[in-house]
Every structure is written in C-alpha cells, then in structure tokens.
Protein backbone atom coordinates (compact mmCIF):
# COMPACT_ATOMS: atom_id res chain seq x y z
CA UNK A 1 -15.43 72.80 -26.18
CA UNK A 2 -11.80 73.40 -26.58
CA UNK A 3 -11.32 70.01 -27.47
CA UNK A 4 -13.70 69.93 -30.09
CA UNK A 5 -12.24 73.60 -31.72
CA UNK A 6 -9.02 71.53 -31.86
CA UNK A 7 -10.13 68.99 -33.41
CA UNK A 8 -11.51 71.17 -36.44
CA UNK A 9 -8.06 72.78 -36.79
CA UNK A 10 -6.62 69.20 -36.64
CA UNK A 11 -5.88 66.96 -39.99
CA UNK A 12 -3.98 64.13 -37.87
CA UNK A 13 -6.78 63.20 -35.49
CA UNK A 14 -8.70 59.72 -36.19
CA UNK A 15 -10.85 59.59 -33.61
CA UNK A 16 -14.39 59.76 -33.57
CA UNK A 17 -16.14 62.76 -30.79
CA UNK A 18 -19.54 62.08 -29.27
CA UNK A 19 -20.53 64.79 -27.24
CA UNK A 20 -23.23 63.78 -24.87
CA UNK A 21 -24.12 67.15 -23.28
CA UNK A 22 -26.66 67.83 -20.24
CA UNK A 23 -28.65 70.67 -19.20
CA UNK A 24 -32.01 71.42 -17.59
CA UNK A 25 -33.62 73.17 -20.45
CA UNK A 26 -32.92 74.27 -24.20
CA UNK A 27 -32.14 77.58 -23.66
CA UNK A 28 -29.33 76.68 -21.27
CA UNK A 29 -27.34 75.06 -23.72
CA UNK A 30 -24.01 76.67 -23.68
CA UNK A 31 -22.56 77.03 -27.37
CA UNK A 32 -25.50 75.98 -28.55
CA UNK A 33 -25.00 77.73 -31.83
CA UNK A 34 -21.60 76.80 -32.43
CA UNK A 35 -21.88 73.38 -32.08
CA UNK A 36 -24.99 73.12 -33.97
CA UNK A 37 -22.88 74.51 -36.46
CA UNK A 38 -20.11 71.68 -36.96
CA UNK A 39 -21.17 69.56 -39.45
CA UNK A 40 -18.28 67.10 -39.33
CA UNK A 41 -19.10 62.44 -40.20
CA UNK A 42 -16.69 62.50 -36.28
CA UNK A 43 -18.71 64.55 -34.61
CA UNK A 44 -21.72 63.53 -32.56
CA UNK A 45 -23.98 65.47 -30.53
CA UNK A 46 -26.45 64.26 -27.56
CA UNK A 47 -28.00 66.45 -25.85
CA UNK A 48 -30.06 65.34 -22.57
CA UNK A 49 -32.65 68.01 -21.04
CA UNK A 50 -33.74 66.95 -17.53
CA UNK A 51 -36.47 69.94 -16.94
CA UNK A 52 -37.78 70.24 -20.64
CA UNK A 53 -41.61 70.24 -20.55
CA UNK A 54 -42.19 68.87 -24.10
CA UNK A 55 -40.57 66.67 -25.91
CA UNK A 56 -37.85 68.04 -28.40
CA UNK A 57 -36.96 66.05 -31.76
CA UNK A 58 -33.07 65.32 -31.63
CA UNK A 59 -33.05 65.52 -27.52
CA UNK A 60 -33.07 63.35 -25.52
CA UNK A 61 -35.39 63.82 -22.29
CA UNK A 62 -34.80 63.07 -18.49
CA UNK A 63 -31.38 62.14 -16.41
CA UNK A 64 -27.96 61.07 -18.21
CA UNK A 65 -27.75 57.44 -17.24
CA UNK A 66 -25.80 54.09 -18.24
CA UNK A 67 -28.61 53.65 -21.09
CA UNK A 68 -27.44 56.59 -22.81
CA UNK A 69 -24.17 55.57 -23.10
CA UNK A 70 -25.33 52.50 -24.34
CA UNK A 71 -27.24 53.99 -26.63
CA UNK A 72 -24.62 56.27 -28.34
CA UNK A 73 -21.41 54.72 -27.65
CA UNK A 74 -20.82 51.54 -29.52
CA UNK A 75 -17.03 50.09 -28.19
CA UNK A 76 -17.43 51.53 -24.42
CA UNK A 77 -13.73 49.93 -23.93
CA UNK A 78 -12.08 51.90 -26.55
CA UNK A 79 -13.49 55.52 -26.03
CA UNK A 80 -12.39 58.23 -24.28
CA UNK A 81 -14.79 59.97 -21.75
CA UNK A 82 -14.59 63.45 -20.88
CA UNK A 83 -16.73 64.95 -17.94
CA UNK A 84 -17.52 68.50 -17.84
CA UNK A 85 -20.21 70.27 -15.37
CA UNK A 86 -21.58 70.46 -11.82
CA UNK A 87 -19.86 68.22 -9.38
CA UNK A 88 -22.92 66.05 -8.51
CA UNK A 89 -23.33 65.30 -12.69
CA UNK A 90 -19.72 64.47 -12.72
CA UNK A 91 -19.94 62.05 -9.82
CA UNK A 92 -23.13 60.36 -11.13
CA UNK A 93 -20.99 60.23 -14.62
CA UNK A 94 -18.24 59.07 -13.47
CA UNK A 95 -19.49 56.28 -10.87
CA UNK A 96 -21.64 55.44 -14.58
CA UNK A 97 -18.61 54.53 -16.15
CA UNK A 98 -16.90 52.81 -13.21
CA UNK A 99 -19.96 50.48 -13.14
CA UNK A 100 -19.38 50.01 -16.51
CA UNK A 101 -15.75 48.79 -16.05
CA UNK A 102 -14.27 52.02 -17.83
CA UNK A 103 -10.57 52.36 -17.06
CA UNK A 104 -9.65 55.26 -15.17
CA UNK A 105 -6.60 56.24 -17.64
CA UNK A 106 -10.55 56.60 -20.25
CA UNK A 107 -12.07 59.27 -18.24
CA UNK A 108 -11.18 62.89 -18.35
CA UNK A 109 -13.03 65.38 -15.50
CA UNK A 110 -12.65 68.95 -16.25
CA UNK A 111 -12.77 71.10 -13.25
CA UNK A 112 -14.31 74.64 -14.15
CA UNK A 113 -16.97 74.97 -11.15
C-alpha cells in the first residue's frame, strides 16, 4: 500500500500499477475502502477471492495462478512484481513468475508476516 500512497503524491512517476490482490473472502480485504477509492488511468486493481461462495462482479474467483497474470499483465518482461502476504502465497507467486522467466532484479517480496 505504501507504494501506491506514493505514487499519488508523485508527479514524476510513469509507470503503470496493477495491483493483483488475494484474499479468502470480501470482507478480508485489507484497505478495501481506500483503494476502491483511487480513481487514477495507472492504477489497476485485481482482486482474487479463493473462499467466496458466489460469484462477485469485478473479482475474480479461485487461486492466483500464471493465467491471471496473463490475463492482466500485458509486457510480463517489462513490469515490476511486488509480493505481499502469507509465505506459502508468496512462494506459489514467486515460483509463478520464475516459470514465467521473470528476472529476479522484477520481483519485490515484502516481508510483514
């Protein structure tokens, strides 16, 4: 998130943000409110609910996988990944984006838990 409230403060920055954000259910959705709130042509949200009963217009349902990347990020080569959340998600993310080729200088892990 930090990066993100940067990047509002920021004039010099030129580089599109697609946040691609998991979470078992809706109402789990740290910041939810805030970032619902940015209405900014570089910002993208993606939000993928694994435990969601019903299906939810602008979610996505089920497990992050290479698809959604596909999906939502156009030039895989020339983005910047950044990995935030349990350590078992950030593994499965980041061996995602090895199998994709991603260079390792691409992919940012934040370590909070």
């Amino acid at each position: 998130m930090s990066i993100i409230r940067e990047r509002l403060k920021s004039k010099n920055f030129n580089q599109n943000i697609i946040l691609i954000y998991c979470c078992r259910k809706l109402d789990q959705i740290i910041f939810k409110q805030e970032l619902d709130s940015i209405n900014e042509k570089w910002f993208k949200q993606v939000c993928v609910l694994s435990e969601e009963d019903v299906a939810l217009e602008n979610y996505e349902k089920g497990f992050f996988d290479k698809t959604h990347i596909d999906k939502y990020v156009k030039n895989h080569k020339n983005s910047l990944f950044y990995i935030y959340g349990p350590e078992k998600m950030k593994l499965h993310i980041s061996n995602i984006l090895k199998d994709l080729k991603i260079k390792k200088s691409s992919i940012f892990i934040e370590d909070f838990f």
